[in-house]
C-alpha atoms as a PDB file:
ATOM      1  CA  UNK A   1      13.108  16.896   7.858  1.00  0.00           C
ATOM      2  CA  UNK A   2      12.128  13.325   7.330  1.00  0.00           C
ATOM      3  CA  UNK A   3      10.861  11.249   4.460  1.00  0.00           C
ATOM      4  CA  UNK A   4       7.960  11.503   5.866  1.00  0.00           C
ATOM      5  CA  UNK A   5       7.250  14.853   6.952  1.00  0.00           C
ATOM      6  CA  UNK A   6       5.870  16.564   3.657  1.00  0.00           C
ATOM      7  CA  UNK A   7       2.711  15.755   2.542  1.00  0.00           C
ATOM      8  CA  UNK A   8       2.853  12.863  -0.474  1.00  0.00           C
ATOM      9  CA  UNK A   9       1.197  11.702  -3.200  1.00  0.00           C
ATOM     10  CA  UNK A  10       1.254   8.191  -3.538  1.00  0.00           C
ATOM     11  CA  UNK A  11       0.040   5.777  -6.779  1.00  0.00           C
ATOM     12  CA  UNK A  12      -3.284   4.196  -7.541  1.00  0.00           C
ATOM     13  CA  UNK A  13      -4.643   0.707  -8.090  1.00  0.00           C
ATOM     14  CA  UNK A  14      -1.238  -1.202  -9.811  1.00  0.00           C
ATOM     15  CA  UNK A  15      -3.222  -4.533 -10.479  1.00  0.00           C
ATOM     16  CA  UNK A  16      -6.549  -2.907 -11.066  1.00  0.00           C
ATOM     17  CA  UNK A  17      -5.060  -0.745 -13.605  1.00  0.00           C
ATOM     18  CA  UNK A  18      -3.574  -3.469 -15.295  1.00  0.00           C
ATOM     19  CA  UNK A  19      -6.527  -5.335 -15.382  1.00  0.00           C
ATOM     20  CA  UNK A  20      -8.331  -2.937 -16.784  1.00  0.00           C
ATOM     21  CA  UNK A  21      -5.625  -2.134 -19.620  1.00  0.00           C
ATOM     22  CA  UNK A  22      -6.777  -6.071 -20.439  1.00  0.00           C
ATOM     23  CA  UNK A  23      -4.166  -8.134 -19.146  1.00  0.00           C
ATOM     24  CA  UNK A  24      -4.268 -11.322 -17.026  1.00  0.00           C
ATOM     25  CA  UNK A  25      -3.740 -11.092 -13.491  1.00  0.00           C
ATOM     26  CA  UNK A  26      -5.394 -13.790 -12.289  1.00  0.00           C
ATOM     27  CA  UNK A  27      -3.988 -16.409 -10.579  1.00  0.00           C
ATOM     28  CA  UNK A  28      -1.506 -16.588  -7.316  1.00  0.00           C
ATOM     29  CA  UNK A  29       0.983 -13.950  -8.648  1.00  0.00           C
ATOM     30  CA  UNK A  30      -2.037 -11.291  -9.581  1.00  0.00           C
ATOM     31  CA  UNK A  31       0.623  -8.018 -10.516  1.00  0.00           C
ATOM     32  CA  UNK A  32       4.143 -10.115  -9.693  1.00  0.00           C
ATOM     33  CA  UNK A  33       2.691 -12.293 -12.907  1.00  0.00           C
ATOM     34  CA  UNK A  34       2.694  -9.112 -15.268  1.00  0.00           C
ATOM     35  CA  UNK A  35       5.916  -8.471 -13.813  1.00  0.00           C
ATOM     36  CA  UNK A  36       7.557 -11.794 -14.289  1.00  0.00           C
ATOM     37  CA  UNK A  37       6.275 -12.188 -17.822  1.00  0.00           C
ATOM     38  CA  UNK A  38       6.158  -8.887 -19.618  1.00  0.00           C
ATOM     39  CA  UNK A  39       7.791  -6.192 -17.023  1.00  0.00           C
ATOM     40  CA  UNK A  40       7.670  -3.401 -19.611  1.00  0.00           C
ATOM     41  CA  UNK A  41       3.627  -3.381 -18.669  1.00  0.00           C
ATOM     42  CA  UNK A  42       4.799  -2.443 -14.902  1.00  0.00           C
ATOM     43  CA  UNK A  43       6.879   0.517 -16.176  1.00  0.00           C
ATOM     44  CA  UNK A  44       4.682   1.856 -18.225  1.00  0.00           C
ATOM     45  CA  UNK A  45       1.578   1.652 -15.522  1.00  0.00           C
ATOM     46  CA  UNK A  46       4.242   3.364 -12.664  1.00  0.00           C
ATOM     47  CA  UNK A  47       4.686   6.111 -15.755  1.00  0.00           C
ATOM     48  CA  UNK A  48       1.038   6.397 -15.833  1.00  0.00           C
ATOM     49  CA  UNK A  49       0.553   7.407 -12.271  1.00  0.00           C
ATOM     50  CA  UNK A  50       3.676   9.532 -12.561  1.00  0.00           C
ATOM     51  CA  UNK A  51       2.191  11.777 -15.472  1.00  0.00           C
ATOM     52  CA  UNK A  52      -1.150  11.710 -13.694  1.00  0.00           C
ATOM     53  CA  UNK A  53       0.697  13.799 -10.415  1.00  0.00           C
ATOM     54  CA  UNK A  54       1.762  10.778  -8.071  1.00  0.00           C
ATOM     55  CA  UNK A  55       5.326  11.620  -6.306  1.00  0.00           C
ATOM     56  CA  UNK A  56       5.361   7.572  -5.132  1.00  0.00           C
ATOM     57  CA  UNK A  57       5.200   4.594  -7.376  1.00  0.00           C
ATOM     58  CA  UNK A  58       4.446   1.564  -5.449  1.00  0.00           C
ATOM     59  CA  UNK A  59       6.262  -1.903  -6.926  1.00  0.00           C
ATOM     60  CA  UNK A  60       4.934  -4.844  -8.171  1.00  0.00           C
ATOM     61  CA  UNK A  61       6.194  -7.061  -5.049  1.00  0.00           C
ATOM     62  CA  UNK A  62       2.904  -6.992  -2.840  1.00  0.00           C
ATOM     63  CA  UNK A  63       1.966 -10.780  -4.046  1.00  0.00           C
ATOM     64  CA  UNK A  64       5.990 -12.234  -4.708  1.00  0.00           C
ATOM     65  CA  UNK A  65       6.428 -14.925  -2.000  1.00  0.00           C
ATOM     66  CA  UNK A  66       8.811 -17.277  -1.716  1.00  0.00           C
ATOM     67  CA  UNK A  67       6.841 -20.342  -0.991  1.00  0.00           C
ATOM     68  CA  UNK A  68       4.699 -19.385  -3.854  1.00  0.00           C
ATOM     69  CA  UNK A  69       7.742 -18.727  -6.365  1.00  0.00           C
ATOM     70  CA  UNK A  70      10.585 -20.456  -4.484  1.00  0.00           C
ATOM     71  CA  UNK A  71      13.923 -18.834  -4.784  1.00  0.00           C
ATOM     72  CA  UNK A  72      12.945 -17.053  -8.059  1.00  0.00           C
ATOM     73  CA  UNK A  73      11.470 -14.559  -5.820  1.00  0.00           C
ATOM     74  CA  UNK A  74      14.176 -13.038  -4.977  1.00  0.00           C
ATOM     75  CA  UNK A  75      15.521 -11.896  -8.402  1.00  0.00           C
ATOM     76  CA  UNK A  76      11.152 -10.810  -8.833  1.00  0.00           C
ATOM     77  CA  UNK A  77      11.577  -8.729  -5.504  1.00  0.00           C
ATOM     78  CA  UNK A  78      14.694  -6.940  -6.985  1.00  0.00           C
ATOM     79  CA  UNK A  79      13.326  -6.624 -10.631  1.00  0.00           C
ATOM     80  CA  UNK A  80       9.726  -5.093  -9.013  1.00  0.00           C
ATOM     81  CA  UNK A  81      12.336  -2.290  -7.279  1.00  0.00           C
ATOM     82  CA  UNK A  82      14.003  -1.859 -10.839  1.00  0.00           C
ATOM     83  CA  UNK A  83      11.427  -1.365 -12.851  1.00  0.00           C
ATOM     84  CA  UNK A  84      10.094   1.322 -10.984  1.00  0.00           C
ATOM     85  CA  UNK A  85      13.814   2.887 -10.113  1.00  0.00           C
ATOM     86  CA  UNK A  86      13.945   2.854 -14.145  1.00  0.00           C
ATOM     87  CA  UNK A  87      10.886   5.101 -14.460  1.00  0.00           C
ATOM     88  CA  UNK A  88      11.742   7.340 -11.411  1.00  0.00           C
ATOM     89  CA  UNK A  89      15.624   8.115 -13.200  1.00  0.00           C
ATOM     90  CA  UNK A  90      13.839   8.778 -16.589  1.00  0.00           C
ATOM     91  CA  UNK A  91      11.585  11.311 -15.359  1.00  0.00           C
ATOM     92  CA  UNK A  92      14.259  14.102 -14.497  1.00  0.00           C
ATOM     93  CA  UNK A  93      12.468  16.600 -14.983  1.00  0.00           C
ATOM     94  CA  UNK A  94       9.719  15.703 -12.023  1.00  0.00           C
ATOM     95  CA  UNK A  95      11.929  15.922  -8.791  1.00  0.00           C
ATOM     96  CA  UNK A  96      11.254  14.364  -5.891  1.00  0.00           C
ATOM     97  CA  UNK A  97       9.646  10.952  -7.264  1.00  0.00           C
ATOM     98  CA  UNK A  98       9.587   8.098  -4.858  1.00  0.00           C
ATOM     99  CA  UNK A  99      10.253   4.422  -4.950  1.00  0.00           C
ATOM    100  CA  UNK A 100       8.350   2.461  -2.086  1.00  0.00           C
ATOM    101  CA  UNK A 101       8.456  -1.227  -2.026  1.00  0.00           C
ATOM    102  CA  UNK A 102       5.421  -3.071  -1.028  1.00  0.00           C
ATOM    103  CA  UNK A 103       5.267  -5.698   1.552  1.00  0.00           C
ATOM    104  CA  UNK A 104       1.527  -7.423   1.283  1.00  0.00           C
ATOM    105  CA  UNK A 105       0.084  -9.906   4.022  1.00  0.00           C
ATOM    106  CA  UNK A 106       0.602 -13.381   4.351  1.00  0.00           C
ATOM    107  CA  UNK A 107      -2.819 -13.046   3.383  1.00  0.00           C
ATOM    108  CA  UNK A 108      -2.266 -12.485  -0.344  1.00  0.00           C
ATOM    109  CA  UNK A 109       0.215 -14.858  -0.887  1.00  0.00           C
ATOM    110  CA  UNK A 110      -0.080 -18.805   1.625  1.00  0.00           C
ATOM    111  CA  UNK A 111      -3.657 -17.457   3.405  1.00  0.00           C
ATOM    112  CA  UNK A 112      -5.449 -18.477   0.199  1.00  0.00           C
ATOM    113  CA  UNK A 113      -7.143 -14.595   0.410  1.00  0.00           C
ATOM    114  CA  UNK A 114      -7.718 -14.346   4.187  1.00  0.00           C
ATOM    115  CA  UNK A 115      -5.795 -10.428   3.459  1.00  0.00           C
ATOM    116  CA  UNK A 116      -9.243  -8.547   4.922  1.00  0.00           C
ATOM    117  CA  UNK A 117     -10.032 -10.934   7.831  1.00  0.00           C
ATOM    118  CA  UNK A 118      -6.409 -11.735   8.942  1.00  0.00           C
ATOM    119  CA  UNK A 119      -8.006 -15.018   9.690  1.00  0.00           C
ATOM    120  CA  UNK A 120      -4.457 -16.880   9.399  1.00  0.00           C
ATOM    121  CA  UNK A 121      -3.869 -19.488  12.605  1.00  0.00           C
ATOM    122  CA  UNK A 122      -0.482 -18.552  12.618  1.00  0.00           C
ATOM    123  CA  UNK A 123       1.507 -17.284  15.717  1.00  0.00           C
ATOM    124  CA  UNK A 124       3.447 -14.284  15.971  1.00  0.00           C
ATOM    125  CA  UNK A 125       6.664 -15.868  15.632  1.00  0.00           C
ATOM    126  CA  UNK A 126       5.236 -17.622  12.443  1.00  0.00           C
ATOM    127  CA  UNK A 127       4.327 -14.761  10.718  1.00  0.00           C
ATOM    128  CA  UNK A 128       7.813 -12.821  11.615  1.00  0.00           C
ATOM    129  CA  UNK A 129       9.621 -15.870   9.975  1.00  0.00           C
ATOM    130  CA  UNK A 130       7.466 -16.016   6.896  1.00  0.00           C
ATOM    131  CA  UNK A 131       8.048 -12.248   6.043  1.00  0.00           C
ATOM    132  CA  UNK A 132      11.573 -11.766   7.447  1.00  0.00           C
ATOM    133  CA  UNK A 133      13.063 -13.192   4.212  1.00  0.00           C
ATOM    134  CA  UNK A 134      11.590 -10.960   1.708  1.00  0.00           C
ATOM    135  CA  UNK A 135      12.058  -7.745   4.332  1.00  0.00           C
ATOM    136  CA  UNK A 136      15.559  -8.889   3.933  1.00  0.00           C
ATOM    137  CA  UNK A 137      15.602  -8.789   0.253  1.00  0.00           C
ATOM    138  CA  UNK A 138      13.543  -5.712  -0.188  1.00  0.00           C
ATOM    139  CA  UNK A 139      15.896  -3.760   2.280  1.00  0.00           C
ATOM    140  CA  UNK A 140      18.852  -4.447   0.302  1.00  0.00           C
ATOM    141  CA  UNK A 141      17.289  -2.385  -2.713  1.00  0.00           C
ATOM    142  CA  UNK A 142      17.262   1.127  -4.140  1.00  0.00           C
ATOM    143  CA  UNK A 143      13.952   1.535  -2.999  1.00  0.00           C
ATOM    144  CA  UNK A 144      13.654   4.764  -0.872  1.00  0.00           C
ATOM    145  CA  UNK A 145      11.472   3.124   1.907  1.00  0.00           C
ATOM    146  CA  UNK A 146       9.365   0.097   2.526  1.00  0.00           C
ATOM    147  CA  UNK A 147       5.907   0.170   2.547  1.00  0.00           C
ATOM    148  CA  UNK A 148       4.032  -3.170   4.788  1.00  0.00           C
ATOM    149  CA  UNK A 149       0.466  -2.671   3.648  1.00  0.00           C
ATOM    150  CA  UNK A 150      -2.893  -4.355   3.609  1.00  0.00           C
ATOM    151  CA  UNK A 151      -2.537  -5.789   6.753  1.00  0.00           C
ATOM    152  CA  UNK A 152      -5.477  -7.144   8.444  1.00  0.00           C
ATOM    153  CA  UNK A 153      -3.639  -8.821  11.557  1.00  0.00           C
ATOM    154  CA  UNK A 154      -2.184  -7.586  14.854  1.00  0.00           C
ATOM    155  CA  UNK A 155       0.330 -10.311  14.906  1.00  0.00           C
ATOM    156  CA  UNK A 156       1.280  -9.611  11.509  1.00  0.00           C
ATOM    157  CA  UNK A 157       1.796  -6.090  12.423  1.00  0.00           C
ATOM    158  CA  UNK A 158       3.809  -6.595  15.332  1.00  0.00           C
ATOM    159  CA  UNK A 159       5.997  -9.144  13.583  1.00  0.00           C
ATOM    160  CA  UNK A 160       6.617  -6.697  10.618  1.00  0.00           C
ATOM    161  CA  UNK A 161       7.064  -3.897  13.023  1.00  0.00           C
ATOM    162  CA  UNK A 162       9.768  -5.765  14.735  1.00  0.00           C
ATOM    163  CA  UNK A 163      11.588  -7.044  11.033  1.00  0.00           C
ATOM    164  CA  UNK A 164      11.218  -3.690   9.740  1.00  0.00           C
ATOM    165  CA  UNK A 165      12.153  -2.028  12.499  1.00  0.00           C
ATOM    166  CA  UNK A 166      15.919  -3.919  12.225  1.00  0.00           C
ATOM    167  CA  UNK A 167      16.934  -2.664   9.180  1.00  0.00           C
ATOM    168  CA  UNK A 168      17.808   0.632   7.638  1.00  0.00           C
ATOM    169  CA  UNK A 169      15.270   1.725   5.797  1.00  0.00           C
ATOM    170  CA  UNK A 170      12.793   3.901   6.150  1.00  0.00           C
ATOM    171  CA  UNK A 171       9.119   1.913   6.312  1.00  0.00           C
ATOM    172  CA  UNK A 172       5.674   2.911   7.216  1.00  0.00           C
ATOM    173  CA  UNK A 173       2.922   0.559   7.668  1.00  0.00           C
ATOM    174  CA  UNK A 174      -0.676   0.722   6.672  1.00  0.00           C
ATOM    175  CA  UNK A 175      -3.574  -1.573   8.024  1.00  0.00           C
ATOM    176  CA  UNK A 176      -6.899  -2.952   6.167  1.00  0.00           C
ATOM    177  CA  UNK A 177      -9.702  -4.940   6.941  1.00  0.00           C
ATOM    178  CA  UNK A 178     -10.422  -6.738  10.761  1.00  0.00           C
ATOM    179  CA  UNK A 179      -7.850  -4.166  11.739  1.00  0.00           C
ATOM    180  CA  UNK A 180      -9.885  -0.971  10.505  1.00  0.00           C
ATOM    181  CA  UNK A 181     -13.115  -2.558  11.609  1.00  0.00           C
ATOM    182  CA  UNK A 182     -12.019  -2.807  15.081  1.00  0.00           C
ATOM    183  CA  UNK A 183     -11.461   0.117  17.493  1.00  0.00           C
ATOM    184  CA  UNK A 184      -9.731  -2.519  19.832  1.00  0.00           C
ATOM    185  CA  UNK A 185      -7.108  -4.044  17.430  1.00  0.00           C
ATOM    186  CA  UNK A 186      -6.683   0.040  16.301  1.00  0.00           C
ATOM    187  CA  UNK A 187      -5.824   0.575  19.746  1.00  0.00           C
ATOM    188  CA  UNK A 188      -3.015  -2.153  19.086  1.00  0.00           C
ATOM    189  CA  UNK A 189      -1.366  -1.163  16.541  1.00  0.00           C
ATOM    190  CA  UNK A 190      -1.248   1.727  17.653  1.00  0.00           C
ATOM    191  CA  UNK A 191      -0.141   0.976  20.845  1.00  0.00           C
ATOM    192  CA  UNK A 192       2.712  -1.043  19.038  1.00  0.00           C
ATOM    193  CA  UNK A 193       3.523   2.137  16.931  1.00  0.00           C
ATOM    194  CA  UNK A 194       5.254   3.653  20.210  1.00  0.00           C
ATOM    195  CA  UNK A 195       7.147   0.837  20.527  1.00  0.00           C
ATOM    196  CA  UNK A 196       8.368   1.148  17.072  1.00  0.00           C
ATOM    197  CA  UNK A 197      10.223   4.686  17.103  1.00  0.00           C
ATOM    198  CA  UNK A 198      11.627   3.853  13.585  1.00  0.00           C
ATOM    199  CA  UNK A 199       8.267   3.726  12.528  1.00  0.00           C
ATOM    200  CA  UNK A 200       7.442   6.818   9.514  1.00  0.00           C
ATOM    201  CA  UNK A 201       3.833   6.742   8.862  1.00  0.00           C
ATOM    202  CA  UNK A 202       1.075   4.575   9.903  1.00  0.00           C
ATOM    203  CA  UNK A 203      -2.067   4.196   8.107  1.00  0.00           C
ATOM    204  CA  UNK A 204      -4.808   2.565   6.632  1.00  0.00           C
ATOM    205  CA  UNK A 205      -5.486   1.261   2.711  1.00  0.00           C
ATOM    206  CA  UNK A 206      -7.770  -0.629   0.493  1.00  0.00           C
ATOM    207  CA  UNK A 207     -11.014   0.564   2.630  1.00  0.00           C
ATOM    208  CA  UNK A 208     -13.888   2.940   1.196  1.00  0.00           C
ATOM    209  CA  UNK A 209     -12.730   6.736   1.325  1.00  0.00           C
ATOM    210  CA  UNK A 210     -15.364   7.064   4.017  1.00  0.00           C
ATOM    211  CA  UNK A 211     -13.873   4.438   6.354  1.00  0.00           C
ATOM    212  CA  UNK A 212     -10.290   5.798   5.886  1.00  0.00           C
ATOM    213  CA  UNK A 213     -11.528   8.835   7.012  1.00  0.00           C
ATOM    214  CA  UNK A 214     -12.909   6.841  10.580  1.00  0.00           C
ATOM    215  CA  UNK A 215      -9.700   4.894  11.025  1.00  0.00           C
ATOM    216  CA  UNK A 216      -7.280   8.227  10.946  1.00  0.00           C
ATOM    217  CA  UNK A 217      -9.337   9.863  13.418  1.00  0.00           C
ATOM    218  CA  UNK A 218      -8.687   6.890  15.657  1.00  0.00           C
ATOM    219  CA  UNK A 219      -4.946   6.605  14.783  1.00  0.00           C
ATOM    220  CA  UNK A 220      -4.700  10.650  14.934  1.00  0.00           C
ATOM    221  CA  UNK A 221      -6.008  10.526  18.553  1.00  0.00           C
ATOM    222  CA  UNK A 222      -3.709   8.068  19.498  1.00  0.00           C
ATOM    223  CA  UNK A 223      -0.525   8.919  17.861  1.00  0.00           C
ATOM    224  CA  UNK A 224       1.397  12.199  16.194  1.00  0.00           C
ATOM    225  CA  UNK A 225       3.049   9.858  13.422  1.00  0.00           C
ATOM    226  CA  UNK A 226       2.936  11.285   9.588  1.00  0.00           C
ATOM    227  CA  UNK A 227      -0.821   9.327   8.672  1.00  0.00           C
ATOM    228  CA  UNK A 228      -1.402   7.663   5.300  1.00  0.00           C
ATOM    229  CA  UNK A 229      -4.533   6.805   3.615  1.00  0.00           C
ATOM    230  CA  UNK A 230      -4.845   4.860   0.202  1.00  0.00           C
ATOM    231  CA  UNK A 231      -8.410   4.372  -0.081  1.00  0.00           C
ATOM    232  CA  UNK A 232     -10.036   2.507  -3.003  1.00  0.00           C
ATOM    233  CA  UNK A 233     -12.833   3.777  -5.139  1.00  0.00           C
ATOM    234  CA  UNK A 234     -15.842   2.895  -2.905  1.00  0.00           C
ATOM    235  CA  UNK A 235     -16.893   0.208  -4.906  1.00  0.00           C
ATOM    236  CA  UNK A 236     -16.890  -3.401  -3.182  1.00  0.00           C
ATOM    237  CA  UNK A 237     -15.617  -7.006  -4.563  1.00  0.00           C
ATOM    238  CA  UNK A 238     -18.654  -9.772  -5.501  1.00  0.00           C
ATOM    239  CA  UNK A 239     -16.860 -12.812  -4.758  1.00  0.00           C
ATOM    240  CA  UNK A 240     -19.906 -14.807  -5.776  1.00  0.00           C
ATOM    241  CA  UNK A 241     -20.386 -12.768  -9.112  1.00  0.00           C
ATOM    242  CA  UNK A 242     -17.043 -11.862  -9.399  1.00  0.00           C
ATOM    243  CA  UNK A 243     -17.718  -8.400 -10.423  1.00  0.00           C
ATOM    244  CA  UNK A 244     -17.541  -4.917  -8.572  1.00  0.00           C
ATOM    245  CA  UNK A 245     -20.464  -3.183  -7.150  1.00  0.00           C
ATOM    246  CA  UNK A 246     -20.930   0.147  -7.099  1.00  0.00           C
ATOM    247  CA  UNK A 247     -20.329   1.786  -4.007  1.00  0.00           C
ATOM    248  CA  UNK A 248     -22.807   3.102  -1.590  1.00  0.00           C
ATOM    249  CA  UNK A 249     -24.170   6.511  -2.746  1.00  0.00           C
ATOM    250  CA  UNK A 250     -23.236   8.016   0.738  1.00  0.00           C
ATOM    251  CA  UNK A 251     -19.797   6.833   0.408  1.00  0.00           C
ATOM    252  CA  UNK A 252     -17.431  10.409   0.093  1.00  0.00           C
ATOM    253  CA  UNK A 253     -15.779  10.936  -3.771  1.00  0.00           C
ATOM    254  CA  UNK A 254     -12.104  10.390  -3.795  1.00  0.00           C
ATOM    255  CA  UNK A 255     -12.077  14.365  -4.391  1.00  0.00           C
ATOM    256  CA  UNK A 256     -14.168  14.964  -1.491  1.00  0.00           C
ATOM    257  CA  UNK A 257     -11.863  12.707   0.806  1.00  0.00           C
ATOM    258  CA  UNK A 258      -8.872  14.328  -0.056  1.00  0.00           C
ATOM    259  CA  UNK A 259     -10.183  17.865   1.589  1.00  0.00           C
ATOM    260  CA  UNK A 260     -11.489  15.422   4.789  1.00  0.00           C
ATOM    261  CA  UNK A 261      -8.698  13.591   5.123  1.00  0.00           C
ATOM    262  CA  UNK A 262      -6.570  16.541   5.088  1.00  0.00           C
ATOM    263  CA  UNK A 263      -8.293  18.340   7.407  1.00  0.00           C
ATOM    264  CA  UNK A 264      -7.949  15.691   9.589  1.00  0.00           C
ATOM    265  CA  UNK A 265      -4.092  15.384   9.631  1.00  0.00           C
ATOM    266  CA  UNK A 266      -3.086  12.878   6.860  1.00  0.00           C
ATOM    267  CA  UNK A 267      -0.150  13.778   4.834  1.00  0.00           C
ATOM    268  CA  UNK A 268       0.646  11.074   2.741  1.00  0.00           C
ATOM    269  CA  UNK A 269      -2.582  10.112   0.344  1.00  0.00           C
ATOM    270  CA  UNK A 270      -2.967   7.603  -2.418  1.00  0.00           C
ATOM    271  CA  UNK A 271      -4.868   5.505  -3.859  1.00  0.00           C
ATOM    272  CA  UNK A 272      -5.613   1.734  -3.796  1.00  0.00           C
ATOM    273  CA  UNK A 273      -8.024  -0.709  -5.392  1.00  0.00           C
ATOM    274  CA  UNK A 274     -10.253   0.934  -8.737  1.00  0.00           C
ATOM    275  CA  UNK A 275      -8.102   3.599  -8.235  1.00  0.00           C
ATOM    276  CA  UNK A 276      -6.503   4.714 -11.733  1.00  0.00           C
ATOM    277  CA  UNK A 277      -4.600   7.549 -13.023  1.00  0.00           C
ATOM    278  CA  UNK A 278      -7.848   9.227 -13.377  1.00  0.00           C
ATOM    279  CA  UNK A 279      -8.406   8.692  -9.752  1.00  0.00           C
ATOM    280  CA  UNK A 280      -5.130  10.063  -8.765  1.00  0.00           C
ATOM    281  CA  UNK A 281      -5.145  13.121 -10.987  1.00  0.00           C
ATOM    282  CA  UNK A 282      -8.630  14.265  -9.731  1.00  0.00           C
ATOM    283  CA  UNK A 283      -6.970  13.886  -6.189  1.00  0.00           C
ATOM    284  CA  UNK A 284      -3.833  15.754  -6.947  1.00  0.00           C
ATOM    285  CA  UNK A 285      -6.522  18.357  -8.298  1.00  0.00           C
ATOM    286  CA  UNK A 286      -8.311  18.515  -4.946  1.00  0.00           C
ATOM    287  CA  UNK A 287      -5.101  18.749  -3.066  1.00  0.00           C
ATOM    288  CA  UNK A 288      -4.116  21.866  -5.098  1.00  0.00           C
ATOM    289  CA  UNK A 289      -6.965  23.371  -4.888  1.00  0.00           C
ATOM    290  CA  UNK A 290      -7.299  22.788  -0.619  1.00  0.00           C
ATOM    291  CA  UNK A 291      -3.742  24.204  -0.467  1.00  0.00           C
ATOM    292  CA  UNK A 292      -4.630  27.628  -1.696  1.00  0.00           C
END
């Protein structure tokens, strides 16, 4: 059986849930600057989501770049997969716990926030060249697989496919944004996915709980790879107020995805933005109680 192939429980909302614990993550570095200054904070938000049922912590990597942090990245790459290997090795008693690290878009680190619309000017071979040193890094970890997520761009895809795809871990991608809003690019990356045999899981994160439920009905009916869906809370980002707004009162409760999404053939769930402990607990709870 592959990594893969039993259903998983992944973590919540890592910067999100250190924000709301009160602690600074603005800035270029968002999480990676929590991690570089004070990583105790990291472990003890990975042994959050670990108490609250999650079988996957997620590291602190998603926004360490190295034209962002120059060659100080490397040793933050490799202390994001400690950290979290440290609170997986303490927990014993809780089998099976998962470290995956996370690969974010060029988006969230040189694209200035361009991580929804993919909106980058940058070439295929570009984009394979700007993530192919911290694949490298990340692959020569403890981490149990690697986890390319949030991305918004077909070329970005393709180029992490292809990196990913060259080196021996186990990885599974996961899409956001123009990607998920698009029923052509989905039929590119998924169309890529069969080129990728290595490929574990493919997905879709940081949307509403009812678009994640749209997008793996499109990936289901074009491929039979494990499916992932992290969906945030439903709520949506003000960038003029800089505040969250509720989310749309027809927009499905975390809960009430889990038992749709499910149904509907993903296996590996999670949680992303606004998505706490709380969040993940209530999910685990759902998933229980749809097993019976």
């Amino acid at each position: 059986m592959g990594l893969f192939d039993a259903p998983l429980l992944f973590d919540g909302g890592l910067g999100t849930l250190l924000e709301a614990q009160g602690h600074d993550i603005s800035g270029p570095l968002w999480s990676a600057r929590v991690l570089r200054e004070n990583p105790a904070l990291i472990e003890s938000a990975h042994a959050e989501f670990f108490a609250a049922g999650a079988q996957v912590a997620t590291t602190a990597s998603y926004q360490v770049t190295f034209d962002v942090l120059g060659e100080e990245a490397e040793a933050l790459l490799r202390r994001s997969v400690g950290v979290a290997r440290g609170v997986v090795d303490k927990r014993s008693a809780q089998p099976g716990l998962l470290v995956a690290a996370s690969i974010g878009p060029y988006g969230a680190g040189s694209g200035k926030g361009t991580d929804y619309d993919g909106a980058y000017g940058l070439t295929r071979g570009e984009l394979q060249r700007w993530h192919a040193r911290r694949v490298a890094v990340l692959a020569d970890t403890n981490a149990d697989f690697l986890l390319a997520e949030t991305i918004p761009n077909v070329d970005e895809a393709a180029a992490l496919l292809e990196l990913l795809s060259d080196q021996p871990k186990p990885f599974a991608l996961s899409i956001t944004g123009s990607i998920a809003a698009d029923p052509a690019k989905l039929s590119r990356v998924v169309e890529l996915a069969h080129h990728a045999p290595r490929l574990g899981a493919l997905g879709v994160n940081c949307v509403s709980p009812s678009q994640a439920l749209a997008v793996v009905k499109r990936l289901r009916a074009g491929t039979d790879k494990p499916l992932l869906a992290c969906p945030n809370s439903g709520e949506s980002w003000d960038h003029g107020a800089h505040d969250w707004r509720p989310a749309p009162a027809e927009t499905l409760s975390l809960p009430e995805a889990v038992v749709e999404l499910r149904a509907a053939g993903v296996s590996l769930l999670g949680g992303c933005c606004r998505v706490g402990p709380t969040g993940i607990r209530r999910m685990r709870e759902a998933l229980f109680v749809d097993s019976k």
